[in-house]
Protein backbone atom coordinates (compact mmCIF):
# COMPACT_ATOMS: atom_id res chain seq x y z
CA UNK A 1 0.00 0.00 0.00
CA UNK A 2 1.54 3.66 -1.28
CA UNK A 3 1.73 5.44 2.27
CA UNK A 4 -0.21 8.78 0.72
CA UNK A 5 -3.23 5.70 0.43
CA UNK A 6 -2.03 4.64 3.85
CA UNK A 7 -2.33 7.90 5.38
CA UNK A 8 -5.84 8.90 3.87
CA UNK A 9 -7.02 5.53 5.28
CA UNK A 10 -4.91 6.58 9.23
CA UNK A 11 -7.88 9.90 8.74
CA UNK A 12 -10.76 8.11 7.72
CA UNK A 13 -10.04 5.50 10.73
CA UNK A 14 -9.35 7.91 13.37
CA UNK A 15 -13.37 9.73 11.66
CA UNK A 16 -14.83 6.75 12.02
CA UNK A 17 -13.95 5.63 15.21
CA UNK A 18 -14.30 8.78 17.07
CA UNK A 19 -17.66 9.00 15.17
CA UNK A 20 -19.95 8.26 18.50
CA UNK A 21 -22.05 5.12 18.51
CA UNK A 22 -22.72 1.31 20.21
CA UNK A 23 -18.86 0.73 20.42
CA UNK A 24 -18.45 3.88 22.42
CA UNK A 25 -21.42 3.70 24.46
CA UNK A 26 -20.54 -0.19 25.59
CA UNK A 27 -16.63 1.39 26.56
CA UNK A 28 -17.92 4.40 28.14
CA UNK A 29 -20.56 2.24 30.10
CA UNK A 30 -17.76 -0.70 31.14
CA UNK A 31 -15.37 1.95 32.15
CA UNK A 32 -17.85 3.45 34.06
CA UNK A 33 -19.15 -0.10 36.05
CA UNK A 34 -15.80 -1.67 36.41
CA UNK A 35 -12.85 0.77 36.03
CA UNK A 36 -10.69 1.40 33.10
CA UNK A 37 -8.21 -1.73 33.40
CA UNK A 38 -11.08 -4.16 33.94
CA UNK A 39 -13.48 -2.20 31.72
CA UNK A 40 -10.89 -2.15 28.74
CA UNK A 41 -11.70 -5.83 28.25
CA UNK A 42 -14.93 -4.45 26.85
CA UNK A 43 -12.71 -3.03 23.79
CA UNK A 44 -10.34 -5.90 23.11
CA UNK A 45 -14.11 -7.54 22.31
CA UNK A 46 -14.54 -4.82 19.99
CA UNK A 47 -11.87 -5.19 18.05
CA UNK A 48 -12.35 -8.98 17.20
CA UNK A 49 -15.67 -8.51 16.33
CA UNK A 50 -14.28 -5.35 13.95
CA UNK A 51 -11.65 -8.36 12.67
CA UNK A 52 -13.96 -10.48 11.92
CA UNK A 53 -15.86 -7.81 9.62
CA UNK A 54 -12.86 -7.05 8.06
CA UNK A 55 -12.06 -10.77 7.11
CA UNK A 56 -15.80 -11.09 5.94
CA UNK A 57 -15.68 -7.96 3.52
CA UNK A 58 -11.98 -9.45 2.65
CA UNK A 59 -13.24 -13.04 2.05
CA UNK A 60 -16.30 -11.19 -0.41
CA UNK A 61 -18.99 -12.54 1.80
CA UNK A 62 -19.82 -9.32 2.40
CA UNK A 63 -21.00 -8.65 -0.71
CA UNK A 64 -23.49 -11.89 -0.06
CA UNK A 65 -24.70 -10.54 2.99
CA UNK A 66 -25.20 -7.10 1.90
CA UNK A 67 -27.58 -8.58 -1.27
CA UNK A 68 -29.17 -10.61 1.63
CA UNK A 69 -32.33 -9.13 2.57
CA UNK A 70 -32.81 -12.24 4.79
CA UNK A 71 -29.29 -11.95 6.44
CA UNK A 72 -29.33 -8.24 6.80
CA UNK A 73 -32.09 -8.46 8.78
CA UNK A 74 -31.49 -11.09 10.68
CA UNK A 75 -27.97 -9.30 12.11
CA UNK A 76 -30.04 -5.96 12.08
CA UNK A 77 -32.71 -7.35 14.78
CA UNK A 78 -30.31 -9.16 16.72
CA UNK A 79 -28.00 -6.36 16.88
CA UNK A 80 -31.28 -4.22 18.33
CA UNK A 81 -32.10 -7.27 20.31
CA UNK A 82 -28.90 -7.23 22.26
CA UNK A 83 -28.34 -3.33 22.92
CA UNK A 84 -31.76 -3.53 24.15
CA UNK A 85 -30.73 -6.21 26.94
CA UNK A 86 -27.77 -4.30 27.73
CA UNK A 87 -30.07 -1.21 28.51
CA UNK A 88 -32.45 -3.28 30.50
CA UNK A 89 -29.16 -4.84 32.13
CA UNK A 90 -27.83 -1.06 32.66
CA UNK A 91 -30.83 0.19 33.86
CA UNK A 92 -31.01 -2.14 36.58
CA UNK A 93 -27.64 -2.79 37.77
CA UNK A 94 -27.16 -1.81 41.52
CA UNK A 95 -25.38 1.02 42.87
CA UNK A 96 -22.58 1.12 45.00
CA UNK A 97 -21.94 3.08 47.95
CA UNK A 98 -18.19 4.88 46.78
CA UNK A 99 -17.81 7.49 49.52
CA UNK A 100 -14.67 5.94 50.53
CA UNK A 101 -12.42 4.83 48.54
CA UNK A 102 -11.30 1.80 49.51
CA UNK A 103 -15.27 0.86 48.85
CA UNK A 104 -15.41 -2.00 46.66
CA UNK A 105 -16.55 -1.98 42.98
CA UNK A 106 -18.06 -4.45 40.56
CA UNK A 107 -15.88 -7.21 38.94
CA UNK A 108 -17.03 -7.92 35.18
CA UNK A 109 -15.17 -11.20 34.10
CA UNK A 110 -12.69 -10.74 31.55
CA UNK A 111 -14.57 -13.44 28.64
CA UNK A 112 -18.45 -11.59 29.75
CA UNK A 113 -16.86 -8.37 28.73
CA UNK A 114 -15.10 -9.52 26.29
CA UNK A 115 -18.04 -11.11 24.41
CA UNK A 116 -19.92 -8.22 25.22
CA UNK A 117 -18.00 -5.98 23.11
CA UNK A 118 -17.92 -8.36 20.17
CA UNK A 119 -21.40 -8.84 20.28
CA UNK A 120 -21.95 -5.57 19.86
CA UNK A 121 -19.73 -4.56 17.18
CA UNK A 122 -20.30 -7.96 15.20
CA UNK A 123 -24.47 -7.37 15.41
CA UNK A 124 -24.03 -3.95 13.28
CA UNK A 125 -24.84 -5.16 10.09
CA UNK A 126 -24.74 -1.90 8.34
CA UNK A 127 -20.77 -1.87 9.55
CA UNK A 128 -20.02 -4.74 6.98
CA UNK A 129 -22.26 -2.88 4.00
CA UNK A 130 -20.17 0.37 5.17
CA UNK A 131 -16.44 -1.25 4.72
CA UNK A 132 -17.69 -3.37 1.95
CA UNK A 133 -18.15 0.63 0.27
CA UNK A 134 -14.96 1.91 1.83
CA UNK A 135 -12.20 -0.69 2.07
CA UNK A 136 -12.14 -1.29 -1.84
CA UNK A 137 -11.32 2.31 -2.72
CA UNK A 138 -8.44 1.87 -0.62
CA UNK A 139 -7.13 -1.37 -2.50
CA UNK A 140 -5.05 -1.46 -5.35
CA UNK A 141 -6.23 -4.42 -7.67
CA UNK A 142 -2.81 -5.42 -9.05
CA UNK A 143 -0.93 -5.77 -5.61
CA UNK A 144 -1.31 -8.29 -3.21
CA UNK A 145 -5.07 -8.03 -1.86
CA UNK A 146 -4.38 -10.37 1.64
CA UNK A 147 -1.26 -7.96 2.43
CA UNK A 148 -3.31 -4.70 2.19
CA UNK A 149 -6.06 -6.27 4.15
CA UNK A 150 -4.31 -6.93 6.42
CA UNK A 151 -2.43 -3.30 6.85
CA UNK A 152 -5.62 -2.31 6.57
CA UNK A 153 -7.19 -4.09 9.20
CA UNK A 154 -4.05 -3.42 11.67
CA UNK A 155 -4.58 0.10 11.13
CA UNK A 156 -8.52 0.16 12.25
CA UNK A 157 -8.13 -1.89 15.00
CA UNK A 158 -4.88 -0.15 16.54
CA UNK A 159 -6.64 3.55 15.67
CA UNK A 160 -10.28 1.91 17.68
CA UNK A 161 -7.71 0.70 20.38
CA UNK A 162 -6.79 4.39 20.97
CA UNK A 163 -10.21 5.77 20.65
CA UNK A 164 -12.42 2.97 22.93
CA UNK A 165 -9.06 3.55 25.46
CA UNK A 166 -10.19 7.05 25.44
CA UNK A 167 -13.75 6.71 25.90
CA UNK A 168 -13.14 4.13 28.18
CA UNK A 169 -10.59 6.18 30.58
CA UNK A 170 -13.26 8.93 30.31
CA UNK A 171 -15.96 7.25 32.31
CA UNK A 172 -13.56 5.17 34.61
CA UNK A 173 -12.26 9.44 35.52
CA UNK A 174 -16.06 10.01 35.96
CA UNK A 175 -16.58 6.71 38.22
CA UNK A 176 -14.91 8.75 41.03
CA UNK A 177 -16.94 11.59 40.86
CA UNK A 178 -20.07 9.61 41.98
CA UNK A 179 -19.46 8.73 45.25
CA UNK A 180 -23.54 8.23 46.16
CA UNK A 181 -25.55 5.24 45.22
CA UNK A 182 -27.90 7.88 44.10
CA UNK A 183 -25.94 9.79 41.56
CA UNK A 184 -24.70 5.97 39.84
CA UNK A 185 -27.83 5.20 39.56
CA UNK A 186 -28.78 8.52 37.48
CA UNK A 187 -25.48 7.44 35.73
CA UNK A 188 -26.66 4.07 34.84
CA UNK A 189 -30.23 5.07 33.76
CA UNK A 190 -28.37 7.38 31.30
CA UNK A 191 -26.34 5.09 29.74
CA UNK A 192 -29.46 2.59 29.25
CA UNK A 193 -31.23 5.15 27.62
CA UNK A 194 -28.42 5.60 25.51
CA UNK A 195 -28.42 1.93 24.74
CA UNK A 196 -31.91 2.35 23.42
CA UNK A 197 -31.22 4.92 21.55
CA UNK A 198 -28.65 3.13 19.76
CA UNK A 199 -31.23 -0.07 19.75
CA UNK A 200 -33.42 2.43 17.34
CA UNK A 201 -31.39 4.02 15.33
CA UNK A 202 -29.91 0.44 14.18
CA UNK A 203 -33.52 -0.12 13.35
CA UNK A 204 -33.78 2.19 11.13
CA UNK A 205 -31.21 0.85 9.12
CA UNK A 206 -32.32 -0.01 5.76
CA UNK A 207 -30.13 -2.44 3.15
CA UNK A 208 -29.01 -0.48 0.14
CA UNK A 209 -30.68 -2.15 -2.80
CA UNK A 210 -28.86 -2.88 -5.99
């Protein structure tokens, strides 16, 4: 890959993951819950489900699901299905009492959190559709298509590393601010409506027809 390709991809990676959405919401609502070292987990879920779009679009299925109305849909409403079980699960996760600081804190396990975050990047269907559009304008046809895939797919997941580390830091800073059971809970009820709103604009997604 010519690095003046390379580095229009670096600015359209660091656009699209700073772009707010599910991803973002899940980090900011793990670092939040369980800190940003535990939390963090959340990401490294992320970013396998974002692999495993990227070896889809690479692999041309991709192009099957996005001509799918059958499959599209059936990502699309399990996608909503999930983020609205994480809002019901934010919503009504207990509070802790943090006004000292040695109080203790949730534990997620590593795998829940992990599978958490791939679930919810994996159930965007309109993601695949999206780098199915953007990855191949990117590509250059008469070099090696598995190499630049590959730099390409380093390149999103270390720039969404950065970003979800970010987000997730973010609400871990804002965990010690709310030191009453009270103000979490305000917290929580936030970030489950967020959830929904996430849950609805996913379904409003539409597949592009040919």
């Amino acid at each position: 890959m010519a690095l003046q390709t390379w580095l229009a991809f670096l600015v359209a990676c660091w656009v699209i993951s700073l772009s707010p959405g599910a991803g973002a919401i899940a980090s900011m609502s793990s670092g939040l819950q369980y800190g940003f070292w535990r939390g963090y987990w959340n990401a490294l879920g992320l970013q396998l489900g974002l692999a495993l779009q990227i070896a889809i679009v690479a692999a041309g299925v991709g192009a099957i699901l996005a001509a799918s109305a059958l499959a599209f849909s059936l990502i699309k409403w399990f996608g909503v299905g999930y983020l609205v079980y994480l809002a019901v699960k934010q919503w009504r996760a207990l509070p802790s009492d943090l006004a000292t600081d040695d109080a203790p804190r949730p534990i997620g396990r590593p795998l829940s959190l992990v599978l958490r975050g791939f679930l919810v990047n994996f159930s965007n269907p309109k993601a695949i559709v999206f780098m199915l559009a953007v990855l191949p304008q990117f590509i250059d046809p008469h070099a090696p298509l598995v190499k630049q895939y590959l730099v390409m797919g380093v390149t999103m997941i270390t720039v969404d590393l950065i970003v979800m580390a970010g987000y997730t830091g973010l609400a871990a800073r804002v965990l010690r601010l709310l030191r009453t059971p009270g103000q979490q809970r305000l917290m929580n009820r936030s970030f489950a409506a967020l959830f929904v709103g996430a849950a609805a604009l996913l379904a409003t997604v539409r597949r592009t027809s040919a």
